[in-house]
N, C-alpha and C. Protein backbone atom coordinates (compact mmCIF):
# COMPACT_ATOMS: atom_id res chain seq x y z
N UNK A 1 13.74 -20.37 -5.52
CA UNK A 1 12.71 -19.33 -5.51
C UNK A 1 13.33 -18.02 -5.03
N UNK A 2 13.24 -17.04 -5.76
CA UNK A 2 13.70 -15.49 -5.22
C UNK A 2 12.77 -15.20 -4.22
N UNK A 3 13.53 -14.37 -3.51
CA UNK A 3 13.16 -13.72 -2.39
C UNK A 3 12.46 -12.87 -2.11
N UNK A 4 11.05 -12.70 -2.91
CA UNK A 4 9.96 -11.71 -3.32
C UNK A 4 8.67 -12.00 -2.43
N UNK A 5 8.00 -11.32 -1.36
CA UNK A 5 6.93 -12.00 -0.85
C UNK A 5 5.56 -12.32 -1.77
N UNK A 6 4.98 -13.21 -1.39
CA UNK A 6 3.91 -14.09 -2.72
C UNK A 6 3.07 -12.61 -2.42
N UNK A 7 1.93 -12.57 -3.46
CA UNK A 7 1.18 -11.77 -3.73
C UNK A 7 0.13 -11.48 -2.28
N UNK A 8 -0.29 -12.49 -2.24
CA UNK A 8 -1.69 -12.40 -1.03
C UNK A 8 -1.28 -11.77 0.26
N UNK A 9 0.22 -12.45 0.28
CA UNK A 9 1.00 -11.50 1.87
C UNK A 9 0.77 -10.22 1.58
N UNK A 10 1.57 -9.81 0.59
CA UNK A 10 1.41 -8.36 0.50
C UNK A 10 0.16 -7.39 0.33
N UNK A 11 -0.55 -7.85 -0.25
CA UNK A 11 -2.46 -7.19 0.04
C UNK A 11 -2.56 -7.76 1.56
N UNK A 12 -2.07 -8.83 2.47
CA UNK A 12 -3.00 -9.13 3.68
C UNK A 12 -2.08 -7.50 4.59
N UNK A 13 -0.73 -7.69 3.99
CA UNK A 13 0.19 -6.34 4.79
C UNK A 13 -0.25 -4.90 4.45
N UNK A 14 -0.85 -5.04 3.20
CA UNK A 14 -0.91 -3.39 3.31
C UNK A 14 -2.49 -3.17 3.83
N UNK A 15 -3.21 -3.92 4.03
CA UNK A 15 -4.54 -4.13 5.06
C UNK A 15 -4.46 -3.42 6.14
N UNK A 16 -3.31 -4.27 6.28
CA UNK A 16 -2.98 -4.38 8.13
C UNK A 16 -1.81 -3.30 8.80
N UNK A 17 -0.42 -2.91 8.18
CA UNK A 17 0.49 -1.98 8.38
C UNK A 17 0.04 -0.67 8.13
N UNK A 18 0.46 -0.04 9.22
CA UNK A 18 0.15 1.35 9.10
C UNK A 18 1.25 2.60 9.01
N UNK A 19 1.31 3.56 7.85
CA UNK A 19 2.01 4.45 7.80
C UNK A 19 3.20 5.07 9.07
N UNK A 20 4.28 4.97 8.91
CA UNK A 20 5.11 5.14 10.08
C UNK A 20 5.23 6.66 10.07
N UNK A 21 4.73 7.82 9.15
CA UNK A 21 5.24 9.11 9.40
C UNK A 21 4.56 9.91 8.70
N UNK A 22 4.73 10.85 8.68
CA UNK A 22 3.91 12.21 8.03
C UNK A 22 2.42 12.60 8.46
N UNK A 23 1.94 13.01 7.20
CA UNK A 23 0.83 13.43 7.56
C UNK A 23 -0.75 12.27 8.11
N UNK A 24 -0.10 11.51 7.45
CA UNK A 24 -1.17 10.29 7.28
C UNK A 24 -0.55 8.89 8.18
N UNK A 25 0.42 9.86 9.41
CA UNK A 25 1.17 8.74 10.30
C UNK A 25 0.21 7.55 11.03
N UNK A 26 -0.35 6.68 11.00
CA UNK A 26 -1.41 5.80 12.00
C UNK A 26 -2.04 5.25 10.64
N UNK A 27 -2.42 6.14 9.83
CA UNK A 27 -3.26 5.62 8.90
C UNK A 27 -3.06 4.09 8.33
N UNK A 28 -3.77 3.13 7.96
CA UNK A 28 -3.70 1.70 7.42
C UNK A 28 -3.18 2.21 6.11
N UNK A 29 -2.35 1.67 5.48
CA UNK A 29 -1.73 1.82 3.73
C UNK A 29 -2.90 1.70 2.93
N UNK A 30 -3.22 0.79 2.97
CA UNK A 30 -4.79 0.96 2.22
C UNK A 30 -5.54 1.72 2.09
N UNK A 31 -5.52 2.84 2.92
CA UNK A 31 -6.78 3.77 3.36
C UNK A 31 -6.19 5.02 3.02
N UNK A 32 -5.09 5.39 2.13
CA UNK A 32 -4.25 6.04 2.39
C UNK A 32 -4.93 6.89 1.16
N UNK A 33 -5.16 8.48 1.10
CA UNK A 33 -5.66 9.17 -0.01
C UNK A 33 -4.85 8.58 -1.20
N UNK A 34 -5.74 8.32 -2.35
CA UNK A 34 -4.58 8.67 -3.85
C UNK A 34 -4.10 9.59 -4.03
N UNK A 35 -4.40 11.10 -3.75
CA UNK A 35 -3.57 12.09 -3.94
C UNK A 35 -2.14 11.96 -3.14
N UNK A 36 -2.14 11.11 -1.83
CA UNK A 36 -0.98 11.34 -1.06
C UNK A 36 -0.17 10.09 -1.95
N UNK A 37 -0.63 9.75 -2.37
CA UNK A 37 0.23 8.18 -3.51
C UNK A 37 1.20 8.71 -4.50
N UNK A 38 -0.11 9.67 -5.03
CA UNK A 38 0.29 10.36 -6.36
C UNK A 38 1.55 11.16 -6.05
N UNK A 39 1.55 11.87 -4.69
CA UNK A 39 2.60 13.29 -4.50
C UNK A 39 3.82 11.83 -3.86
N UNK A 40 4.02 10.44 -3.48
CA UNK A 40 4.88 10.51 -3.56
C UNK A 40 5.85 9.75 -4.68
N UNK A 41 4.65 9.42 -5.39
CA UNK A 41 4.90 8.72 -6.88
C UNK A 41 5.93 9.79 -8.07
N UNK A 42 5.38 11.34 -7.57
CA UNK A 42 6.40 11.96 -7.99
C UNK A 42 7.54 12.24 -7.55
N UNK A 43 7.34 12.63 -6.23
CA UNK A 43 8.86 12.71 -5.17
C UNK A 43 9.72 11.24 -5.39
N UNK A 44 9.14 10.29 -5.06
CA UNK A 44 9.83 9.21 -4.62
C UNK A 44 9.55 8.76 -4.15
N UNK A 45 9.05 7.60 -4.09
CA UNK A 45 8.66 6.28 -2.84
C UNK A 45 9.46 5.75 -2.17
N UNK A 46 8.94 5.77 -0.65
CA UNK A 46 10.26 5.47 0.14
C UNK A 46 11.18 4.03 -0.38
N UNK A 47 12.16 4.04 0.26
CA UNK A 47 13.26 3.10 0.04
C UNK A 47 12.54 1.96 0.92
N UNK A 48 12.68 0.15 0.37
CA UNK A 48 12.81 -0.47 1.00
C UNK A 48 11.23 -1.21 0.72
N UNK A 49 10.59 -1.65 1.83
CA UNK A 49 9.77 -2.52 2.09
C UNK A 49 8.17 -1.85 1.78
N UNK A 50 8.52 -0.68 2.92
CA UNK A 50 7.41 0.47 2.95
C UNK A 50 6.93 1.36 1.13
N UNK A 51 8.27 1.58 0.26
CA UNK A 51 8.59 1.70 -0.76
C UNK A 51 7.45 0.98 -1.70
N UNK A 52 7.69 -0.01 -1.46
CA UNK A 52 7.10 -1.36 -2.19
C UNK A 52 5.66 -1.73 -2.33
N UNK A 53 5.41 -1.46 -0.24
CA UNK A 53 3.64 -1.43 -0.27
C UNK A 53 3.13 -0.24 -0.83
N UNK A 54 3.86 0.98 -0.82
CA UNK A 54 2.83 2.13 -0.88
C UNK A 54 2.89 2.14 -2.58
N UNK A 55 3.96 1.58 -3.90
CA UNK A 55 3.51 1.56 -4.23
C UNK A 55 2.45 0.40 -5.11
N UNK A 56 2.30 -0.50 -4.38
CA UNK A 56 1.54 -1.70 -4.72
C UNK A 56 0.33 -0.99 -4.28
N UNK A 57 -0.42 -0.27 -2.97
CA UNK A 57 -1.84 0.53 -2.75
C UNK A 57 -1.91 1.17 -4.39
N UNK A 58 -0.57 2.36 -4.45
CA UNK A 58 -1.04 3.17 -5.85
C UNK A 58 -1.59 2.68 -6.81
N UNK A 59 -0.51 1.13 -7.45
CA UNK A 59 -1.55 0.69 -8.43
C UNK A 59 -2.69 -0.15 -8.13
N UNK A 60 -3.19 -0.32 -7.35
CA UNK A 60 -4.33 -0.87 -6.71
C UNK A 60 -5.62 0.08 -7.40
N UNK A 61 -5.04 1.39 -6.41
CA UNK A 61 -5.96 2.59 -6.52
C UNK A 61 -6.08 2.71 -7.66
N UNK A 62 -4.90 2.97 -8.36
CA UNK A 62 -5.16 3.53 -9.87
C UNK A 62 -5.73 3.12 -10.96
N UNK A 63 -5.66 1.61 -11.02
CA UNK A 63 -6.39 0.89 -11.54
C UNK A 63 -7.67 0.18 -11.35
N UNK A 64 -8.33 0.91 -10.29
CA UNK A 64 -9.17 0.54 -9.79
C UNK A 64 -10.01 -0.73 -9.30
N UNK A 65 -8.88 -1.45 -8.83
CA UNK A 65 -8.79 -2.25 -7.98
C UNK A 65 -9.01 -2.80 -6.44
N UNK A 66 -9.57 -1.49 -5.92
CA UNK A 66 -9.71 -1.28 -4.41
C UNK A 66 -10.19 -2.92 -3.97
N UNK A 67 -11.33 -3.38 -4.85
CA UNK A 67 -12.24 -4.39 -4.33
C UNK A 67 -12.15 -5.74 -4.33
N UNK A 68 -10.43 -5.33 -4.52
CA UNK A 68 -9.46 -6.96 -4.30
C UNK A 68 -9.16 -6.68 -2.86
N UNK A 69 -9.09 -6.15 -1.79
CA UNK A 69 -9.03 -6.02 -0.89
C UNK A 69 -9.94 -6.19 -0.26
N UNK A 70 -11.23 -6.06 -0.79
CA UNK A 70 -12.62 -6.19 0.52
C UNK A 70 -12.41 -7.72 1.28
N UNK A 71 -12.58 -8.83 0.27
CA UNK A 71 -12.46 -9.78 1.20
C UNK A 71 -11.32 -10.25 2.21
N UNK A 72 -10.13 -9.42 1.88
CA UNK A 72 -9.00 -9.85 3.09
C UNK A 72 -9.34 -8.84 4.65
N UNK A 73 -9.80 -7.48 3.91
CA UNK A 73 -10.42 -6.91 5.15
C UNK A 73 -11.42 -7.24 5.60
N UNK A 74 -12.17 -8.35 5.65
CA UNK A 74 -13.05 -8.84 6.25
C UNK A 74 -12.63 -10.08 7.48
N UNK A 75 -11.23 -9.98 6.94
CA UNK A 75 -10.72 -11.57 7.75
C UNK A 75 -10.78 -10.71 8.88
């Protein structure tokens, strides 16, 4: 098995982890404006892990998907 975390971890993480910097530093990834997705969808999404969740929220958001998340934020 590759070394990819399963799907459900990663919606229960971007629930729960919160932005390490900028403007939207504290904020939960989830909660995070689409416009701030969008500006770094053009810049660049960070490197690495953080990279990965913010953009797994984008296509969440973009596809309008938000309401695959209600029931893990309820846990």
């Amino acid at each position: 098995m590759s070394n990819q975390i399963p799907i459900p971890e990663i919606l229960k993480e971007i629930c729960e982890a919160k932005m390490p910097f900028g403007k939207y530093k504290g904020t939960i990834l989830a909660d995070l404006p689409i416009s701030y997705l969008e500006w770094f969808q053009r810049k660049g999404m960070p490197k690495g892990k953080l990279g990965m969740q913010l953009s797994t929220v984008y296509e969440i958001k973009l596809n309008g998907l938000v309401d695959l998340l209600t029931p893990i934020r309820k846990k």
